[in-house]
N, C-alpha and C. Protein backbone atom coordinates (compact mmCIF):
# COMPACT_ATOMS: atom_id res chain seq x y z
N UNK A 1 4.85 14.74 -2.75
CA UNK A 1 6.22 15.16 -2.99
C UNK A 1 7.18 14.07 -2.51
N UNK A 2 8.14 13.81 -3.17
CA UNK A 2 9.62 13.07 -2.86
C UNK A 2 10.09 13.08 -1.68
N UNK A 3 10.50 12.46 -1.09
CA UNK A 3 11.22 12.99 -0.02
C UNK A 3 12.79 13.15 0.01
N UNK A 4 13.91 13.50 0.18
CA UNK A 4 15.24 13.64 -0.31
C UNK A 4 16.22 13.37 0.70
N UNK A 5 17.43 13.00 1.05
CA UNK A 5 18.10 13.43 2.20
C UNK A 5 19.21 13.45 1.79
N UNK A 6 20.11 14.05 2.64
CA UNK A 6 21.41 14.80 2.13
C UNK A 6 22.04 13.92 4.04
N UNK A 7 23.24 13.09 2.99
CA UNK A 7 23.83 12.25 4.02
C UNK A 7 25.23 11.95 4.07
N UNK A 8 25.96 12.25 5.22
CA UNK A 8 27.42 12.00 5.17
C UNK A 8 27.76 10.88 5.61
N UNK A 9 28.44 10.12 5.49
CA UNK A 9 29.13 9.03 5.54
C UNK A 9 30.89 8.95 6.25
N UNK A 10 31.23 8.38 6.77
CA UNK A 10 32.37 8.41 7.18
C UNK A 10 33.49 6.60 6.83
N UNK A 11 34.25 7.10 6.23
CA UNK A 11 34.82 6.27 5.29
C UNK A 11 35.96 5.42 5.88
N UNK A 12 36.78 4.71 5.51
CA UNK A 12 37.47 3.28 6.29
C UNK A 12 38.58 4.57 6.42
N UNK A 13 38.74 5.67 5.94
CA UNK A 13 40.30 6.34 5.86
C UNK A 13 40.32 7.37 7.23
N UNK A 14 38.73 7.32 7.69
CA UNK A 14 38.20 8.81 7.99
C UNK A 14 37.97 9.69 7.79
N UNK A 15 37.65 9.97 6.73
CA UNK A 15 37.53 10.84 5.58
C UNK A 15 35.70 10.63 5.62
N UNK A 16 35.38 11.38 5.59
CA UNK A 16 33.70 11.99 5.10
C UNK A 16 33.06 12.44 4.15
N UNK A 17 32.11 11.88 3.36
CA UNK A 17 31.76 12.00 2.08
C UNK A 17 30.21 12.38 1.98
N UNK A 18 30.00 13.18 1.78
CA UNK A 18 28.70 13.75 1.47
C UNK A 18 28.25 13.56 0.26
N UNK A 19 27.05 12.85 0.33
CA UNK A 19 25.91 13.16 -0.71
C UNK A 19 24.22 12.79 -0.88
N UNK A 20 23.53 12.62 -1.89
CA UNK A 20 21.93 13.14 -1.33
C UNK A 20 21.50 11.80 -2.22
N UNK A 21 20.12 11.42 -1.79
CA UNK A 21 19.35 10.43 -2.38
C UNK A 21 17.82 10.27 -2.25
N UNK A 22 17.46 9.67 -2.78
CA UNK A 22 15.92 9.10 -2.27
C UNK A 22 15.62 7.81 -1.19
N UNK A 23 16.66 6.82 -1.60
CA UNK A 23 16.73 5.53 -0.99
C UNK A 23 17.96 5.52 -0.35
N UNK A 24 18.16 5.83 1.09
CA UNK A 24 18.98 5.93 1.74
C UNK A 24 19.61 4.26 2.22
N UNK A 25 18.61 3.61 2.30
CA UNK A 25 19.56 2.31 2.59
C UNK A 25 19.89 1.89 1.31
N UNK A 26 19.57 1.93 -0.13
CA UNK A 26 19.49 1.34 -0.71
C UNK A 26 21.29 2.00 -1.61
N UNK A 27 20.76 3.55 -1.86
CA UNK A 27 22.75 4.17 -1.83
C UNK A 27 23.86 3.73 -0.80
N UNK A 28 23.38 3.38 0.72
CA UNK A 28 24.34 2.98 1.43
C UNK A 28 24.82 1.78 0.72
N UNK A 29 23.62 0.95 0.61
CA UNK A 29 24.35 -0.56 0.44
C UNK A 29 25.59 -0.14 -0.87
N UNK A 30 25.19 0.52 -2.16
CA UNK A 30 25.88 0.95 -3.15
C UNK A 30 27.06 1.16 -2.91
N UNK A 31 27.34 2.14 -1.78
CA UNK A 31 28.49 2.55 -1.34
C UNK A 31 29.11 1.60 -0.98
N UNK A 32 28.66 0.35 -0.61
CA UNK A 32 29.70 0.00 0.16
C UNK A 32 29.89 -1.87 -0.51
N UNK A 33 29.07 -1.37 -1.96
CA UNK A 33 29.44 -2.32 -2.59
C UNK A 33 30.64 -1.97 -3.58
N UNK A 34 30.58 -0.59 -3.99
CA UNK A 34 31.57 -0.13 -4.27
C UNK A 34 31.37 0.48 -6.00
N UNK A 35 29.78 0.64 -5.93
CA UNK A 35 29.40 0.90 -7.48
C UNK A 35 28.39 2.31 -6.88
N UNK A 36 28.45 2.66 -6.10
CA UNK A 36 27.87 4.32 -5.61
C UNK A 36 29.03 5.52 -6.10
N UNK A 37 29.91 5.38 -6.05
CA UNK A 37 30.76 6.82 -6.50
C UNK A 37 32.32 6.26 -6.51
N UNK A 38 33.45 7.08 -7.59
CA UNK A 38 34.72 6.49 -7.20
C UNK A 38 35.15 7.07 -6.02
N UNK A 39 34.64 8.04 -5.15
CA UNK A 39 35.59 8.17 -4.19
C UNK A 39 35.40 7.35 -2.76
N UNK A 40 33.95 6.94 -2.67
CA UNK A 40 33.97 6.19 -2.19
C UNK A 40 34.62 4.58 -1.89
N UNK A 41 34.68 4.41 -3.43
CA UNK A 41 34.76 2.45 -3.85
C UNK A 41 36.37 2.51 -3.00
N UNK A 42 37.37 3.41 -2.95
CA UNK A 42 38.45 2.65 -2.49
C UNK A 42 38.48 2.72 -1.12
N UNK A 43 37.61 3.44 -0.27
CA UNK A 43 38.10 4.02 0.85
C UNK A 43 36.45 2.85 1.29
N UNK A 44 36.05 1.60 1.25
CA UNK A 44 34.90 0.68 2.24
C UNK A 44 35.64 -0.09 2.75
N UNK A 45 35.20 -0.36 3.68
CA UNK A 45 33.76 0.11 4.61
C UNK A 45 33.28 1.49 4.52
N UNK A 46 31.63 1.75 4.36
CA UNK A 46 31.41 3.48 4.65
C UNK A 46 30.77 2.97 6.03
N UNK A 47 30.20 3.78 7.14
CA UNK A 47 29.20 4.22 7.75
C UNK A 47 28.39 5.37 7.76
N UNK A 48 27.65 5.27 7.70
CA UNK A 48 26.53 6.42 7.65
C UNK A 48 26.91 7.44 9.04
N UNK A 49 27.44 8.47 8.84
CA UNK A 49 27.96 9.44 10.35
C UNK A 49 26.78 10.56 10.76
N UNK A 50 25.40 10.97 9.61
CA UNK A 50 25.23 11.92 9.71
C UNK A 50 23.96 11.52 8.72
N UNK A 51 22.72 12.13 8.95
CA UNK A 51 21.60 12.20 8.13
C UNK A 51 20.86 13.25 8.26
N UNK A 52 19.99 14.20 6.88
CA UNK A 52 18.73 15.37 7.14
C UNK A 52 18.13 14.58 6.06
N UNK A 53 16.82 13.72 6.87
CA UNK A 53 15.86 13.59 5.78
C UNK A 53 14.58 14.58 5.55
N UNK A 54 13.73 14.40 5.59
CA UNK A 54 12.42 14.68 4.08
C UNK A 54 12.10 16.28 4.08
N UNK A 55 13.57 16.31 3.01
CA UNK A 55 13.94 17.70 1.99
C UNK A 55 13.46 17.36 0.80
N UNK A 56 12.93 18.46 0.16
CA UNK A 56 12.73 18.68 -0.90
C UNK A 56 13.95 18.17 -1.70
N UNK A 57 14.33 18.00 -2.89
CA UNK A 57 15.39 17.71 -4.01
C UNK A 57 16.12 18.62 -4.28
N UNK A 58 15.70 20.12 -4.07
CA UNK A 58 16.20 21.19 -3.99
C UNK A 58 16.73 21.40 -2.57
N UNK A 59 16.52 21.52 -1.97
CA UNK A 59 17.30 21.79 -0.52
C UNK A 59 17.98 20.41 -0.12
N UNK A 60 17.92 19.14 -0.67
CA UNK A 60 18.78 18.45 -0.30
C UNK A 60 20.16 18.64 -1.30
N UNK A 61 20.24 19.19 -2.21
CA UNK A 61 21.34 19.65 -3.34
C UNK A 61 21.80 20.95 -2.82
N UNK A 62 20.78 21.78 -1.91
CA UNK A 62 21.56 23.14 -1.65
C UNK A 62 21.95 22.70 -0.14
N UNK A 63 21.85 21.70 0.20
CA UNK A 63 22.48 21.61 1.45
C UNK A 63 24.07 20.85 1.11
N UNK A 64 23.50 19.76 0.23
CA UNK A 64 24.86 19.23 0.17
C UNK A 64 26.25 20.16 -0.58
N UNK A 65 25.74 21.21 -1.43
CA UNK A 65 26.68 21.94 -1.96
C UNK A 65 27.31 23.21 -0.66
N UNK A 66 26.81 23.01 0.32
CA UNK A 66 27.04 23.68 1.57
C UNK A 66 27.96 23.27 2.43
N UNK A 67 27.45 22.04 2.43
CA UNK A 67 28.24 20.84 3.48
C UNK A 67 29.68 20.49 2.49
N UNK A 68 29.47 20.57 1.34
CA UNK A 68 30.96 20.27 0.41
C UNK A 68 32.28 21.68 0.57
N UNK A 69 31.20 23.15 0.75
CA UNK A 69 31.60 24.04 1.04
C UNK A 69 33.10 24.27 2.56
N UNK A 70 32.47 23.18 3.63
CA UNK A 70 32.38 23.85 4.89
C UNK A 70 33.71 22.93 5.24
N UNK A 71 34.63 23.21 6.29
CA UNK A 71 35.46 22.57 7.00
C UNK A 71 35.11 20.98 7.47
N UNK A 72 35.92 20.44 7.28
CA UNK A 72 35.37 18.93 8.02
C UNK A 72 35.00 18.99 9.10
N UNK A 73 35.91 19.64 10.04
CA UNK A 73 35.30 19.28 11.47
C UNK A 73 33.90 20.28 11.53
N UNK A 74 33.18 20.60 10.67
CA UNK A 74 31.89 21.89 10.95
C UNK A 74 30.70 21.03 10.06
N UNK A 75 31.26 19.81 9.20
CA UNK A 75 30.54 19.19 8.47
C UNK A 75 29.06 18.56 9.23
N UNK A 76 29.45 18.11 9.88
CA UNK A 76 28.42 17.46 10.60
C UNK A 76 27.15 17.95 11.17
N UNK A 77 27.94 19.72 11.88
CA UNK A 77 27.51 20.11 12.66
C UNK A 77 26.26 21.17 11.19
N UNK A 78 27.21 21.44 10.31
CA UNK A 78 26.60 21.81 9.25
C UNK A 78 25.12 21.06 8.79
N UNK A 79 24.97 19.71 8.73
CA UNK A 79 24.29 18.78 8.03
C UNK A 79 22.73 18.96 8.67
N UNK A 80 23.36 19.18 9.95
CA UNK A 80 22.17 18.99 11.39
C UNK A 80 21.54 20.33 11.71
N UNK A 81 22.62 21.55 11.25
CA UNK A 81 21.77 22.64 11.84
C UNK A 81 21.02 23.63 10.52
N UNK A 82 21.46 23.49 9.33
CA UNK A 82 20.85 24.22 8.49
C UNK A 82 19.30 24.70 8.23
N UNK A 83 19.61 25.96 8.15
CA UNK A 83 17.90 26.51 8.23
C UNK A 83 17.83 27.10 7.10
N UNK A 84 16.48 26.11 6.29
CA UNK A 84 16.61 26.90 5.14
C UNK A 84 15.38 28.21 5.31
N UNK A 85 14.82 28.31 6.30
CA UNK A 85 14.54 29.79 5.94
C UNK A 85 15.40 30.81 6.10
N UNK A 86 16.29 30.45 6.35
CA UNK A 86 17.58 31.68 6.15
C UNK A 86 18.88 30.95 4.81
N UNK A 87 18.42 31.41 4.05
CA UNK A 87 19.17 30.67 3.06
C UNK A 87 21.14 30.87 3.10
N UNK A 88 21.37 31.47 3.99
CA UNK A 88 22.95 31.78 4.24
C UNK A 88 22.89 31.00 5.68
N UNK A 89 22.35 30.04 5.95
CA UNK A 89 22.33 28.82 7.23
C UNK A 89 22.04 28.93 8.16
């Protein structure tokens, strides 16, 4: 099986951007070349603030649609504590 991770980033504005991959260094570098996503490209430098790796493809998409859900300041705390045997977190 794949392995997946669902990863936030924290952006030159301070602003935090969530999203999921296979190749985690390899989307960072993307990001911060500025061909990974538009909301990223204006707001680099990214840093990586936050990582859950080896998820399934499915729970790294139901996490990140969670973490898009949740307050910023709970984001983080969101990323790190999710249990998916309780599918409501």
């Amino acid at each position: 099986m794949e392995s997946w991770s669902t990863y936030l980033l924290k952006c030159s504005d301070s602003s935090l951007y969530c999203g999921v991959t296979n190749d985690l260094e390899k989307r960072l570098a993307s990001h911060n070349q500025g061909t990974a996503s538009k909301y990223t490209r204006s707001r680099i430098p990214v840093t990586l603030a936050a990582v859950r790796h080896k998820l399934s493809k499915s729970e790294a998409h139901k996490l990140e649609y969670m973490i898009k859900k949740t307050r910023t300041d709970k984001k983080i705390k969101t990323l790190l504590d999710w249990d998916f045997s309780n599918e409501s977190g």
